[in-house]
PDB file of N, CA and C in Angstrom:
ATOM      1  N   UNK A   1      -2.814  15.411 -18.448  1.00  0.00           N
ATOM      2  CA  UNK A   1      -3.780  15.370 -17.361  1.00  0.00           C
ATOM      3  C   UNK A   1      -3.985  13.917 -16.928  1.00  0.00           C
ATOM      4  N   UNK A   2      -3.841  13.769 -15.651  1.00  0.00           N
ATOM      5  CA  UNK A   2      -4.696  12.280 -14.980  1.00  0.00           C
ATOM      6  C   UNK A   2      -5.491  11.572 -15.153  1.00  0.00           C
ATOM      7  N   UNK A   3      -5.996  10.961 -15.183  1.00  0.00           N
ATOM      8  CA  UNK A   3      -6.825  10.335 -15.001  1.00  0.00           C
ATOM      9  C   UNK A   3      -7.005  10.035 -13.597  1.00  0.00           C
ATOM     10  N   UNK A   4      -8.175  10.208 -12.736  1.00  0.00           N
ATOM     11  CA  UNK A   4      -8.434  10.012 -11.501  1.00  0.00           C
ATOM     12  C   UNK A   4      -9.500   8.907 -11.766  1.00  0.00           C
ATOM     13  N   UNK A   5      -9.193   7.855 -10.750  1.00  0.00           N
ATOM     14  CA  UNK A   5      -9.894   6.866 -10.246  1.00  0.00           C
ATOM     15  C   UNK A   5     -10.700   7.188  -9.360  1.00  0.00           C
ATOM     16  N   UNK A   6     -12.553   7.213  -9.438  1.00  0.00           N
ATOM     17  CA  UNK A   6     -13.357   7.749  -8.122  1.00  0.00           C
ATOM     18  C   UNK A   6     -13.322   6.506  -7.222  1.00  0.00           C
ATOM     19  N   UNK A   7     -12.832   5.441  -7.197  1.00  0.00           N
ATOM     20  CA  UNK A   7     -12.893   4.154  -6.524  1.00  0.00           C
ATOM     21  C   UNK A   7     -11.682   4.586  -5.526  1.00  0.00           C
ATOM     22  N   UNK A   8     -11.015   5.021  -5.581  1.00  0.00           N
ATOM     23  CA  UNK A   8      -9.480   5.371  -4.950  1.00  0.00           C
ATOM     24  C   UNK A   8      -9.981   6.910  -4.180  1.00  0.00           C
ATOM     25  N   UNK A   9      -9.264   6.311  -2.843  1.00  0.00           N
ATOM     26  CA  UNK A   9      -9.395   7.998  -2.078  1.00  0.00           C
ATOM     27  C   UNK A   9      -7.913   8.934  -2.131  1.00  0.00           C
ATOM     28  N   UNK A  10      -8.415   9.843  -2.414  1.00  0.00           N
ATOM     29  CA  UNK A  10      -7.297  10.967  -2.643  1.00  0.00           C
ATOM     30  C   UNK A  10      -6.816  11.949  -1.496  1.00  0.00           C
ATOM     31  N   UNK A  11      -6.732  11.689  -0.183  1.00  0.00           N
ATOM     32  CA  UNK A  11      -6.754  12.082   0.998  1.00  0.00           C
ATOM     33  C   UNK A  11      -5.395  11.404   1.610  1.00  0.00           C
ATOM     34  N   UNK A  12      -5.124  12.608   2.531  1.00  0.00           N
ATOM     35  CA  UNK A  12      -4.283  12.190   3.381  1.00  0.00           C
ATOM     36  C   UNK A  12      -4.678  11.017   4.117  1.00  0.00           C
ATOM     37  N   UNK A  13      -3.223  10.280   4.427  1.00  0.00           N
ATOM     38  CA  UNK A  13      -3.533   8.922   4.965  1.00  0.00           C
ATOM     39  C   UNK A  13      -3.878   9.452   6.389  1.00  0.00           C
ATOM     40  N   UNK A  14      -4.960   8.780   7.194  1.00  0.00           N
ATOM     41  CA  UNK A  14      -5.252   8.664   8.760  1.00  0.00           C
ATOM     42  C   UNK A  14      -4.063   7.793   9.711  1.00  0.00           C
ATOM     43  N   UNK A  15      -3.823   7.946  10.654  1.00  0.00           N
ATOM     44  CA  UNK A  15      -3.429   7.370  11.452  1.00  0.00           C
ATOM     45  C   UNK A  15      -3.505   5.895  11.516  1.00  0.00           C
ATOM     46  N   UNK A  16      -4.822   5.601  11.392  1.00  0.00           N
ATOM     47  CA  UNK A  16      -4.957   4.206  11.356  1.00  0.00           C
ATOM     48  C   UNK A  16      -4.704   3.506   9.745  1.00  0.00           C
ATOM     49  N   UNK A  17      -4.471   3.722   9.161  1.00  0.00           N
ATOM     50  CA  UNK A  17      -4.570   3.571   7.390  1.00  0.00           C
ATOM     51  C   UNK A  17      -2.798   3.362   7.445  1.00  0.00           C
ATOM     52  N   UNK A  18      -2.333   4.357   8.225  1.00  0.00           N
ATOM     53  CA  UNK A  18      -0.901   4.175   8.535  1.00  0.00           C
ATOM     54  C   UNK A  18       0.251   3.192   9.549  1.00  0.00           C
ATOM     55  N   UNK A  19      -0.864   2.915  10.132  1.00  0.00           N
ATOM     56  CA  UNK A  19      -0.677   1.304  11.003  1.00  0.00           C
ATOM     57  C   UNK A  19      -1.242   0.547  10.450  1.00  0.00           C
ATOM     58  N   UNK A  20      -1.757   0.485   9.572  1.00  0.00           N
ATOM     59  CA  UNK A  20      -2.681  -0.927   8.710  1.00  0.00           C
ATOM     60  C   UNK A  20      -1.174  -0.751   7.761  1.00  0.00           C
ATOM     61  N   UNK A  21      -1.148   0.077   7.033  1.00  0.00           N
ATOM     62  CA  UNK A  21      -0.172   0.065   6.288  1.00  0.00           C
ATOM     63  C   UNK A  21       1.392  -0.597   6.474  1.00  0.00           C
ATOM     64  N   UNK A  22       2.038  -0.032   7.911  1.00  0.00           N
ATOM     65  CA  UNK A  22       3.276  -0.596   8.132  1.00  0.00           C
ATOM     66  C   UNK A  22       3.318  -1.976   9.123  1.00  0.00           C
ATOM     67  N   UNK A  23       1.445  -2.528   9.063  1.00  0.00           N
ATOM     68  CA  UNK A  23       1.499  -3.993   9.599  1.00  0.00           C
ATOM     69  C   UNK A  23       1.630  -4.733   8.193  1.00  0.00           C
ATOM     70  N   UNK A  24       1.050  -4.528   7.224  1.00  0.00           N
ATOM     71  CA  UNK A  24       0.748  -5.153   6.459  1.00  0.00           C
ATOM     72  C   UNK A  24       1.523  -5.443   4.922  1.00  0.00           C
ATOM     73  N   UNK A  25       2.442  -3.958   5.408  1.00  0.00           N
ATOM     74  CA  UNK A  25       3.270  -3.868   3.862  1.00  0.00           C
ATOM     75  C   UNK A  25       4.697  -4.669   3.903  1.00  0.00           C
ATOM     76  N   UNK A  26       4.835  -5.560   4.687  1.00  0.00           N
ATOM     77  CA  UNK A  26       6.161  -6.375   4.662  1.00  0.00           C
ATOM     78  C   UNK A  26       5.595  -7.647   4.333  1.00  0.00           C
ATOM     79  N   UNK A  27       4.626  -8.057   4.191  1.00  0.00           N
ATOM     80  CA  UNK A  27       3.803  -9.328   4.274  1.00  0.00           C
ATOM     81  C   UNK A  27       2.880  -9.428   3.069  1.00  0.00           C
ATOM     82  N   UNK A  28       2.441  -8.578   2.580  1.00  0.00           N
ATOM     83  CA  UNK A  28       1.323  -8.755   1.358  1.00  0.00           C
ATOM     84  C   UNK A  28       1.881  -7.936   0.356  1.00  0.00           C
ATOM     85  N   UNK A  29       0.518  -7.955  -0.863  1.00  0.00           N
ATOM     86  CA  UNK A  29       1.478  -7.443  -2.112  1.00  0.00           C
ATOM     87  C   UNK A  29       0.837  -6.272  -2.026  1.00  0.00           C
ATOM     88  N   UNK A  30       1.169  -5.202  -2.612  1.00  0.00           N
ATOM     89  CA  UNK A  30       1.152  -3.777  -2.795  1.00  0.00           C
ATOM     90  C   UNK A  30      -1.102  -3.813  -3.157  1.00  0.00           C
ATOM     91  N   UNK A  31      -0.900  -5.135  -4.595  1.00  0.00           N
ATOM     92  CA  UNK A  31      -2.138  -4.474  -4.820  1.00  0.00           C
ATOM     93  C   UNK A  31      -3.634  -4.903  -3.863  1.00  0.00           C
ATOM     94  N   UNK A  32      -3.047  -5.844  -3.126  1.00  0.00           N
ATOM     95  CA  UNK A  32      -3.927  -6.313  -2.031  1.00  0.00           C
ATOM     96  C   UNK A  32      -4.305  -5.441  -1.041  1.00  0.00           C
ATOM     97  N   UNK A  33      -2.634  -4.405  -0.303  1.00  0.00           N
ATOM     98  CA  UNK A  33      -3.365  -3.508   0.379  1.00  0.00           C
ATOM     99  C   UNK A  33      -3.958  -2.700  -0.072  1.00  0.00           C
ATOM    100  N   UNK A  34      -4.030  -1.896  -1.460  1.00  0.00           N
ATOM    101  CA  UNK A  34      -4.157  -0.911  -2.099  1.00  0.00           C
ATOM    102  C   UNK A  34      -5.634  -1.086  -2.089  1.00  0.00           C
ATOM    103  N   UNK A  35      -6.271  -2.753  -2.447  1.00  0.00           N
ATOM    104  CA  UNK A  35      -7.475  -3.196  -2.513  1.00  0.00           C
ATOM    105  C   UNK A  35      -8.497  -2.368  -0.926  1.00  0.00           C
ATOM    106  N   UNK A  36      -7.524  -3.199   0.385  1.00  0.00           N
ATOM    107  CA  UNK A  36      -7.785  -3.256   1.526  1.00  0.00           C
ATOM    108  C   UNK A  36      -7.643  -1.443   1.681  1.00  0.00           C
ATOM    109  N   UNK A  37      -7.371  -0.883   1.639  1.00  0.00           N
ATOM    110  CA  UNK A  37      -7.686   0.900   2.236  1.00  0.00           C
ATOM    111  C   UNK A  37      -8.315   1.652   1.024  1.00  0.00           C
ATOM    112  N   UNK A  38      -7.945   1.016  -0.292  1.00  0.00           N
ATOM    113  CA  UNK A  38      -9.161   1.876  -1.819  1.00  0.00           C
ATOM    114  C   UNK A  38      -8.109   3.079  -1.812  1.00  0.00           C
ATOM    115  N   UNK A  39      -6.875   2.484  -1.913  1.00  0.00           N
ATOM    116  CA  UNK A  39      -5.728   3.288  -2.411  1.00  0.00           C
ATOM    117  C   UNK A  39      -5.307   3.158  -3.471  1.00  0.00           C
ATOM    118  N   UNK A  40      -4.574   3.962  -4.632  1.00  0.00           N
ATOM    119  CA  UNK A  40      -3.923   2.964  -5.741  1.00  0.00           C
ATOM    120  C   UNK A  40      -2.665   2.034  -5.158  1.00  0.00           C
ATOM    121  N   UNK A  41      -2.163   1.631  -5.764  1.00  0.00           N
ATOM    122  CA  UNK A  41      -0.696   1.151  -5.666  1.00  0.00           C
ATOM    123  C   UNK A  41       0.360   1.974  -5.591  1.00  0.00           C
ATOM    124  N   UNK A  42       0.116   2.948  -6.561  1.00  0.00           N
ATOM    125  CA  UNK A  42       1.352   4.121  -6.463  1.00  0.00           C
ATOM    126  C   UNK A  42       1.233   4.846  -5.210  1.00  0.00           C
ATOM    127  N   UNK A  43      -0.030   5.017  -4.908  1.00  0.00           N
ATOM    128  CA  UNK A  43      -0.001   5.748  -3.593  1.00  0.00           C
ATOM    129  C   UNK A  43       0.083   5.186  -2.707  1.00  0.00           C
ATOM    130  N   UNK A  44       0.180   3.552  -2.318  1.00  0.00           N
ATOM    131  CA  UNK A  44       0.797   2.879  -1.408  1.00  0.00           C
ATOM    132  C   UNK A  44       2.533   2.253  -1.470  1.00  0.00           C
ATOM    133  N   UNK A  45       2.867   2.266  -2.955  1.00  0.00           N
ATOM    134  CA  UNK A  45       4.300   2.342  -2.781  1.00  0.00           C
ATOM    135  C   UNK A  45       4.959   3.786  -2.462  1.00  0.00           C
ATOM    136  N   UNK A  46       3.990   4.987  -2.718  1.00  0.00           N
ATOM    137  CA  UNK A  46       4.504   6.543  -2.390  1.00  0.00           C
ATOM    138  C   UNK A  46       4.701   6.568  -0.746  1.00  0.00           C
ATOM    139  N   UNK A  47       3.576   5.960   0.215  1.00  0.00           N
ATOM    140  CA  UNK A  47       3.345   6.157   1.208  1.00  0.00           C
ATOM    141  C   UNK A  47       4.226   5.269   1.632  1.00  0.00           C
ATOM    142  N   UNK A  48       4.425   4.400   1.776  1.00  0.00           N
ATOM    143  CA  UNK A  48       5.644   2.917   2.361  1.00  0.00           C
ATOM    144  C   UNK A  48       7.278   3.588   2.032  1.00  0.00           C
ATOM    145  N   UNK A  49       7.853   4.044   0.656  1.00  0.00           N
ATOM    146  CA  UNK A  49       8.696   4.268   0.850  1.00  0.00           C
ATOM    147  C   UNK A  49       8.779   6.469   2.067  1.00  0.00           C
ATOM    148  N   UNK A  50       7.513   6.574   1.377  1.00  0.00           N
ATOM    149  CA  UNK A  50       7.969   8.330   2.959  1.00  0.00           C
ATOM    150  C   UNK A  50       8.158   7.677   3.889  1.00  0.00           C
ATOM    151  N   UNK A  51       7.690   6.324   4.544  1.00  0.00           N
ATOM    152  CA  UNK A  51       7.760   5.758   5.872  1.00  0.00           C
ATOM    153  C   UNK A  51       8.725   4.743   6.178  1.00  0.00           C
ATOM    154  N   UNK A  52       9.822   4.392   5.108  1.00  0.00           N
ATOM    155  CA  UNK A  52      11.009   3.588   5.344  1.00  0.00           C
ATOM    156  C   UNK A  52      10.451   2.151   5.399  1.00  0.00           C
ATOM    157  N   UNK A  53       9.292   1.965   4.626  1.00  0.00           N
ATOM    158  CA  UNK A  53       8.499   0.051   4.878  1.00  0.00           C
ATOM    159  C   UNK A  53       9.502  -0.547   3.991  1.00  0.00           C
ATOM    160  N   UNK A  54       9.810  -1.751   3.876  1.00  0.00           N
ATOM    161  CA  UNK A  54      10.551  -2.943   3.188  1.00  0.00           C
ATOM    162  C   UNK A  54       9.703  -3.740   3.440  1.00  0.00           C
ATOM    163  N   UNK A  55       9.850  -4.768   1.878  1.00  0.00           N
ATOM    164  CA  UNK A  55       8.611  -5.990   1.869  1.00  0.00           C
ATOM    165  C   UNK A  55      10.113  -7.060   2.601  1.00  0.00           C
ATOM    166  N   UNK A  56       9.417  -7.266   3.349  1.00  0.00           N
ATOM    167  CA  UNK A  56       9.879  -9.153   4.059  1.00  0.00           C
ATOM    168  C   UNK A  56      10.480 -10.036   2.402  1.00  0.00           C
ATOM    169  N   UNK A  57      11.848 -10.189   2.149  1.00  0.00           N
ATOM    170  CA  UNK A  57      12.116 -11.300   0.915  1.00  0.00           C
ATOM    171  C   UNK A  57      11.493 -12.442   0.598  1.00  0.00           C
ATOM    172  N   UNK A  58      10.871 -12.540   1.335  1.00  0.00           N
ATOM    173  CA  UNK A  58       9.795 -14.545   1.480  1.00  0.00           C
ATOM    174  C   UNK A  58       8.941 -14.011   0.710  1.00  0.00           C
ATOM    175  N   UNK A  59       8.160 -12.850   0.409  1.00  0.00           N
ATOM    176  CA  UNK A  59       6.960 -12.616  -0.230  1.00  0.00           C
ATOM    177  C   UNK A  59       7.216 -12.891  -1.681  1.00  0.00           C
ATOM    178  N   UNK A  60       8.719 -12.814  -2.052  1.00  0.00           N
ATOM    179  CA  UNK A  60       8.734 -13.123  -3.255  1.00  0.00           C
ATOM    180  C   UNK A  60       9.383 -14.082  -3.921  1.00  0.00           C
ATOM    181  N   UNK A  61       9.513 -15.237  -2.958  1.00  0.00           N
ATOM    182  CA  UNK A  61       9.689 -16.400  -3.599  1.00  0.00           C
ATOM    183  C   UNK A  61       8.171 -17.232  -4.040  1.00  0.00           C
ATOM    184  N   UNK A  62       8.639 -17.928  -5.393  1.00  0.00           N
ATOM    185  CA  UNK A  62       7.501 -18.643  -5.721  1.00  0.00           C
ATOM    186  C   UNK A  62       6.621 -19.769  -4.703  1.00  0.00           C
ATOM    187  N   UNK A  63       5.538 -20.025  -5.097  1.00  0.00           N
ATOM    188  CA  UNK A  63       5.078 -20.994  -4.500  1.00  0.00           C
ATOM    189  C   UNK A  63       4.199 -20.397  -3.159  1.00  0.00           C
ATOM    190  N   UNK A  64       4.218 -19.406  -2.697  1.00  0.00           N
ATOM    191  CA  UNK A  64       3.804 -18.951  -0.958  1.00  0.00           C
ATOM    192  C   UNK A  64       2.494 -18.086  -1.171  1.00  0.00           C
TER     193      UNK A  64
END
């Protein structure tokens, strides 16, 4: 059994949650947006790859 997080919403993503999402997921890190909509992480790497997102390679060089 799960453990469910009540801090995290368990709902289909909105429209807008889904344009926040494919502005933001090539550019920031997973747990920042996850912070920014009160998603987990898994459910924002679940949602990015149903929607074909790729992180931008610069995000993961050191130093930035």
């Amino acid at each position: 059994m799960f453990f469910e997080n009540p801090d995290f919403v368990n709902l289909p993503y909105t429209e807008e949650e889904i344009q926040l999402l494919k502005k933001l997921y090539p550019i920031k890190f997973n747990r920042e947006i996850a912070s920014i909509l009160g998603r987990s992480i898994y459910s924002i790497k679940r949602q990015a790859n149903r929607l074909g997102l790729k992180k931008k390679p610069i995000i993961f060089k050191k130093g930035l």
